[in-house]
N, C-alpha and C. Protein backbone atom coordinates (compact mmCIF):
# COMPACT_ATOMS: atom_id res chain seq x y z
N UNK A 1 -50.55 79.19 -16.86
CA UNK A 1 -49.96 77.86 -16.86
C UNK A 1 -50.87 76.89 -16.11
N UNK A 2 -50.95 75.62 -16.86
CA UNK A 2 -52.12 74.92 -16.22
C UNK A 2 -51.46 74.10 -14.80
N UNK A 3 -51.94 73.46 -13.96
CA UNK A 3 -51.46 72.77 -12.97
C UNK A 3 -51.65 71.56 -13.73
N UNK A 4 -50.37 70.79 -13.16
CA UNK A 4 -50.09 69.48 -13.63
C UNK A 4 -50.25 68.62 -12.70
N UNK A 5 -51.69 67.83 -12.49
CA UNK A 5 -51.95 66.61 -11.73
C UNK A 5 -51.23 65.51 -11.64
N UNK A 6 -51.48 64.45 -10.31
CA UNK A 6 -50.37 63.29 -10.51
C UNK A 6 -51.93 62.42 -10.05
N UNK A 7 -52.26 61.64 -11.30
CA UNK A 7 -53.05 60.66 -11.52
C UNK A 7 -52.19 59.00 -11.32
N UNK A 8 -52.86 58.32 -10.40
CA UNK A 8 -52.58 56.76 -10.53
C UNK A 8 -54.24 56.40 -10.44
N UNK A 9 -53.23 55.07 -11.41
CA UNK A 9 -54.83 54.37 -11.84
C UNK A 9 -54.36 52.81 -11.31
N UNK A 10 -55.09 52.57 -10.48
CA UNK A 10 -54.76 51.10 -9.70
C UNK A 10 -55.89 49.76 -11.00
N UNK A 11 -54.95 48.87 -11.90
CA UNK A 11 -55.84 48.41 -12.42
C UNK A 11 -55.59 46.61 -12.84
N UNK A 12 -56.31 45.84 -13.85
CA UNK A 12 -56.56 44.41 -13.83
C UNK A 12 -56.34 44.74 -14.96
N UNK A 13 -55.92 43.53 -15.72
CA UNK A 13 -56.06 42.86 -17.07
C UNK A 13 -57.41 42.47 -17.54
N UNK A 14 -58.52 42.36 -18.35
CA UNK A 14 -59.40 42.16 -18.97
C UNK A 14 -60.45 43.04 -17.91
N UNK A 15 -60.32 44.08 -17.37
CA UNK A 15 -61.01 44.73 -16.18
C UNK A 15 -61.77 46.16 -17.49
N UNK A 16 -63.09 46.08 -17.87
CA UNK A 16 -63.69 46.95 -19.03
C UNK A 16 -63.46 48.50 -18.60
N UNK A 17 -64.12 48.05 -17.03
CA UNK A 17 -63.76 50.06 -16.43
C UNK A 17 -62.29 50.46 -15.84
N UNK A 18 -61.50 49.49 -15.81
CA UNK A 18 -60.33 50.00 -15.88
C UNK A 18 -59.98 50.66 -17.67
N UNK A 19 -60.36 49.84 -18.43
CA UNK A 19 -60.09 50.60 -19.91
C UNK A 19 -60.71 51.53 -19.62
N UNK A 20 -61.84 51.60 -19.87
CA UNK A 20 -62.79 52.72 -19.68
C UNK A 20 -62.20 54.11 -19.30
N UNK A 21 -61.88 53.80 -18.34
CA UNK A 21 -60.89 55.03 -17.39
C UNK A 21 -59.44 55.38 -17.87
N UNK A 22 -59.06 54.52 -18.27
CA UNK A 22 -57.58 54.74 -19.18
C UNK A 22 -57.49 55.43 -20.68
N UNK A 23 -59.17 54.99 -21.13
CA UNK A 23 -59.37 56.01 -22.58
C UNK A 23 -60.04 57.63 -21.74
N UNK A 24 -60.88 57.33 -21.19
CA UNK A 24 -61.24 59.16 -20.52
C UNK A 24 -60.30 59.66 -20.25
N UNK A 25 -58.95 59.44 -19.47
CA UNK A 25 -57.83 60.29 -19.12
C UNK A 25 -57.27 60.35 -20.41
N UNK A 26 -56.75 59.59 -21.32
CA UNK A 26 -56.28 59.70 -22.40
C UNK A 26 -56.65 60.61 -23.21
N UNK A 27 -58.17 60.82 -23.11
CA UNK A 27 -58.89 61.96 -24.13
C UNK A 27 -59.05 62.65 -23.21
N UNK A 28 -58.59 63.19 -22.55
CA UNK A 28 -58.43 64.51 -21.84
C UNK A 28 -57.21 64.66 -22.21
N UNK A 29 -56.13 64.14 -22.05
CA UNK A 29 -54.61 64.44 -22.25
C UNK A 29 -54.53 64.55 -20.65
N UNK A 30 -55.14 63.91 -19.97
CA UNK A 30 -54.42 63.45 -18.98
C UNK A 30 -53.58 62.62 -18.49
N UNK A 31 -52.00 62.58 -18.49
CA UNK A 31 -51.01 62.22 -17.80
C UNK A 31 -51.44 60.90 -16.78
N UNK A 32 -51.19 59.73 -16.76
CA UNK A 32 -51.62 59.02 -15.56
C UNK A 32 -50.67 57.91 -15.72
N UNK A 33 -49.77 57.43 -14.36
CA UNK A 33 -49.53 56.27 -14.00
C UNK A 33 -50.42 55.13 -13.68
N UNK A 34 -50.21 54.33 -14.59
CA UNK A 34 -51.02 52.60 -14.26
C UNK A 34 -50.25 51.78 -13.46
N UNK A 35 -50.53 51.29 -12.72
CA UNK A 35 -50.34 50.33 -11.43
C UNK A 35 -51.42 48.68 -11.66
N UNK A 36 -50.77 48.20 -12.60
CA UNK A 36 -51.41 46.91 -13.03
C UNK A 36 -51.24 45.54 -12.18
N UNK A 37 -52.28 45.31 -11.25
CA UNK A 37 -52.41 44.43 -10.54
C UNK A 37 -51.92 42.60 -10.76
N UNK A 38 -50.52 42.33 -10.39
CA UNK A 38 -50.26 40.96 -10.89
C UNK A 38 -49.02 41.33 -11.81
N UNK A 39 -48.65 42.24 -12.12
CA UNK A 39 -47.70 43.16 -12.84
C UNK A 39 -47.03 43.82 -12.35
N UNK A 40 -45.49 43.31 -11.66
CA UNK A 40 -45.17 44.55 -10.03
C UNK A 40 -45.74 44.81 -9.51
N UNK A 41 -47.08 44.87 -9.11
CA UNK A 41 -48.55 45.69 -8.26
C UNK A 41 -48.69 44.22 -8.02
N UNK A 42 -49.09 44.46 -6.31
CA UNK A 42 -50.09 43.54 -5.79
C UNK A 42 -51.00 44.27 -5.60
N UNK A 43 -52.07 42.82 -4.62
CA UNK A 43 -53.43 43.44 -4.10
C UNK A 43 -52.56 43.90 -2.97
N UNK A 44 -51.89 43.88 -2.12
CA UNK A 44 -51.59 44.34 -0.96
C UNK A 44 -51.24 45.81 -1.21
N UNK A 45 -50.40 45.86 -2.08
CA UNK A 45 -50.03 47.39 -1.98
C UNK A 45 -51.11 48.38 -2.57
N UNK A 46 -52.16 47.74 -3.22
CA UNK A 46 -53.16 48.57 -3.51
C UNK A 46 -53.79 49.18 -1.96
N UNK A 47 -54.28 47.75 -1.39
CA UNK A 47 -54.86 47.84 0.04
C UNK A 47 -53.86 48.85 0.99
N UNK A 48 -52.59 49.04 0.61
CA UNK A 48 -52.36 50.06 1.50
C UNK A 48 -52.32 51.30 1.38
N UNK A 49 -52.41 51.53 -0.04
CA UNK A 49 -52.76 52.60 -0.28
C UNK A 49 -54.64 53.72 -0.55
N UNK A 50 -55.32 51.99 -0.50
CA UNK A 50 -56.41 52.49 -0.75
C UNK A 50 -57.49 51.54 0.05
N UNK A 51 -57.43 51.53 2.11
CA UNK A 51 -57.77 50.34 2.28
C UNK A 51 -59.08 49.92 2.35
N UNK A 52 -60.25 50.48 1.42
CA UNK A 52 -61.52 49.79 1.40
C UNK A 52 -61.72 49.20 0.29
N UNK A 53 -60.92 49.39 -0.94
CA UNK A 53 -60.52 48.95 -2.43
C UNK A 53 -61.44 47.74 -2.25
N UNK A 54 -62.56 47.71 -2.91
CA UNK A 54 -63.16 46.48 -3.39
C UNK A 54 -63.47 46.24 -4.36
N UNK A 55 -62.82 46.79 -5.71
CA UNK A 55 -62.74 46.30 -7.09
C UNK A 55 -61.53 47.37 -7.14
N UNK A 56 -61.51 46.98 -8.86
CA UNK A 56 -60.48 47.96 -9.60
C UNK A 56 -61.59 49.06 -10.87
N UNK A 57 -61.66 49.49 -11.20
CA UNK A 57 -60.22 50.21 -11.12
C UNK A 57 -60.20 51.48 -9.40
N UNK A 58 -58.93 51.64 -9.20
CA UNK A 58 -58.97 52.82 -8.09
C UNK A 58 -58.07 53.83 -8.76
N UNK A 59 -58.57 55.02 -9.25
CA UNK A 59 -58.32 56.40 -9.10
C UNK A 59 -57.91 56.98 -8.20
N UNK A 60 -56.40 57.34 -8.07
CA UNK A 60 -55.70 58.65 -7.06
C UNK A 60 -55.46 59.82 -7.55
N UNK A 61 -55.86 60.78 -7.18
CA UNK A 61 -55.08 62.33 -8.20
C UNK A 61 -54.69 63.03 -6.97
N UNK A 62 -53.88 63.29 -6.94
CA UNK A 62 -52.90 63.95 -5.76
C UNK A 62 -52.83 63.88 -4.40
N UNK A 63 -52.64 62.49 -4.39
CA UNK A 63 -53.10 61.53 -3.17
C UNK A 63 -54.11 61.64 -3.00
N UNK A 64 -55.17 61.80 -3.55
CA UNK A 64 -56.72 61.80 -3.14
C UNK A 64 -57.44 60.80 -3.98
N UNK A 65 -57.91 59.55 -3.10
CA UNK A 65 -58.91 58.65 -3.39
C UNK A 65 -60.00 58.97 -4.46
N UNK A 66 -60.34 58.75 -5.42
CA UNK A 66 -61.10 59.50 -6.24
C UNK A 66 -62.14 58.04 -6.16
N UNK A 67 -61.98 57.36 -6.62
CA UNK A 67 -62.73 55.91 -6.40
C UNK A 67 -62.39 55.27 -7.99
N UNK A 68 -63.87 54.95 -8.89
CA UNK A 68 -63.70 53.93 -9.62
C UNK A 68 -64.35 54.67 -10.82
N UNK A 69 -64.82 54.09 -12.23
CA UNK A 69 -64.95 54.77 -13.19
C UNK A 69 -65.64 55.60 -13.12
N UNK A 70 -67.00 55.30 -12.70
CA UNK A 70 -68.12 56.71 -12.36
C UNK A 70 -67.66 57.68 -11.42
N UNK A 71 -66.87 57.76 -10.48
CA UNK A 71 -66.23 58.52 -9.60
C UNK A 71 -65.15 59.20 -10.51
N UNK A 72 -64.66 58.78 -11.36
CA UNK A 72 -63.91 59.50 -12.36
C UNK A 72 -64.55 60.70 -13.08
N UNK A 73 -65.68 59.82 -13.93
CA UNK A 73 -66.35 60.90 -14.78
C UNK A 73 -66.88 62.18 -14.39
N UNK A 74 -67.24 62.20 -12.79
CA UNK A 74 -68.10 62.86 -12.15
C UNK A 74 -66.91 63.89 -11.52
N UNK A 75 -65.53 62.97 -11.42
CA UNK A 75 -64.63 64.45 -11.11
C UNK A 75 -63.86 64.83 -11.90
N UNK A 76 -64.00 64.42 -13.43
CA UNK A 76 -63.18 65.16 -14.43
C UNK A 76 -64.14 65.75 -15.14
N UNK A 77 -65.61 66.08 -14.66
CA UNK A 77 -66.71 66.63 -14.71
C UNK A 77 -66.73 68.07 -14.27
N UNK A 78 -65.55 68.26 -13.07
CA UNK A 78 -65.57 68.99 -12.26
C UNK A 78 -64.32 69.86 -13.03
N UNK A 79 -63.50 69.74 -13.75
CA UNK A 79 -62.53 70.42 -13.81
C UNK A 79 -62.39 70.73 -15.54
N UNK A 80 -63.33 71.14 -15.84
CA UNK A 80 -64.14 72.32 -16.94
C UNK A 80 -62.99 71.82 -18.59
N UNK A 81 -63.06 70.29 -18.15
CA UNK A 81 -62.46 70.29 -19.83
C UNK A 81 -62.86 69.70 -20.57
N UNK A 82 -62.78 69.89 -21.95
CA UNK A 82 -64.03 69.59 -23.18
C UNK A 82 -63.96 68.62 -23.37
N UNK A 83 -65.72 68.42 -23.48
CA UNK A 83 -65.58 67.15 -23.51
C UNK A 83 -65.75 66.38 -24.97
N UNK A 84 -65.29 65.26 -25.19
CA UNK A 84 -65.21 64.72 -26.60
C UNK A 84 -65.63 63.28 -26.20
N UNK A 85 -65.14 62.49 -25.30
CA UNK A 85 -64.82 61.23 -25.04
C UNK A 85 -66.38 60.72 -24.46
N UNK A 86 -67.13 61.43 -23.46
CA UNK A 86 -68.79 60.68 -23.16
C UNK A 86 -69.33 61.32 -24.31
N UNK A 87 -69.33 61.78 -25.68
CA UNK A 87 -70.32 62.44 -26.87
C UNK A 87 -69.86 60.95 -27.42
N UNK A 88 -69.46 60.08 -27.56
CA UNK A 88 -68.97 59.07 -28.43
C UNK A 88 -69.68 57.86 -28.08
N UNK A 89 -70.43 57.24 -29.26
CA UNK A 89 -70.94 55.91 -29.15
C UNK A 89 -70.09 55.07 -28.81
C-alpha cells in the first residue's frame, strides 16, 4: 500500500510556475491542496506558514517546506515515479 502524502501548493493567478507545478503533481497523480493567494489565502498566512516565502509558488508535503518549482522537480525526482510529464515538449 502506497503512503498517501499531504501536498499544499501556496499559489497566484497568472503565476507560470505555479501552473507548472500544478500540471507535475497532476501527472504524477499527485493529490494536492491549492491555497490561491487573494482567494481566501493571504500573503500573511502564507508568511506564517512559510516565513522566508519570497515568491510563489511554495510547496509543503507533510509539513515540510519543499520550496518552489525546481525544488519540486528535484523532490518528486526523489520518490521513484515515472516519469511522463519533464519527456514532454
Amino acid at each position: 500500500m502506497e503512503k498517501q502524502i499531504n501536498v499544499i501548493v501556496w499559489s497566484k493567478t497568472n503565476c507560470a510556475f505555479c501552473l507548472k507545478a500544478k500540471h507535475l503533481l497532476k501527472d504524477k497523480n499527485i493529490e494536492f491542496e491549492e491555497r490561491l493567494i487573494g482567494q481566501k489565502w493571504s500573503r500573511e498566512q502564507l508568511l506564517e506558514m512559510v516565513p522566508d516565502a519570497r515568491s510563489v509558488p511554495q510547496i509543503i508535503v507533510d509539513g515540510k517546506v519543499i520550496g518552489g518549482y525546481n525544488d519540486l522537480v528535484k523532490y518528486i525526482n526523489t520518490l521513484n515515479i515515472p516519469d511522463t510529464f519533464l519527456k514532454r515538449n
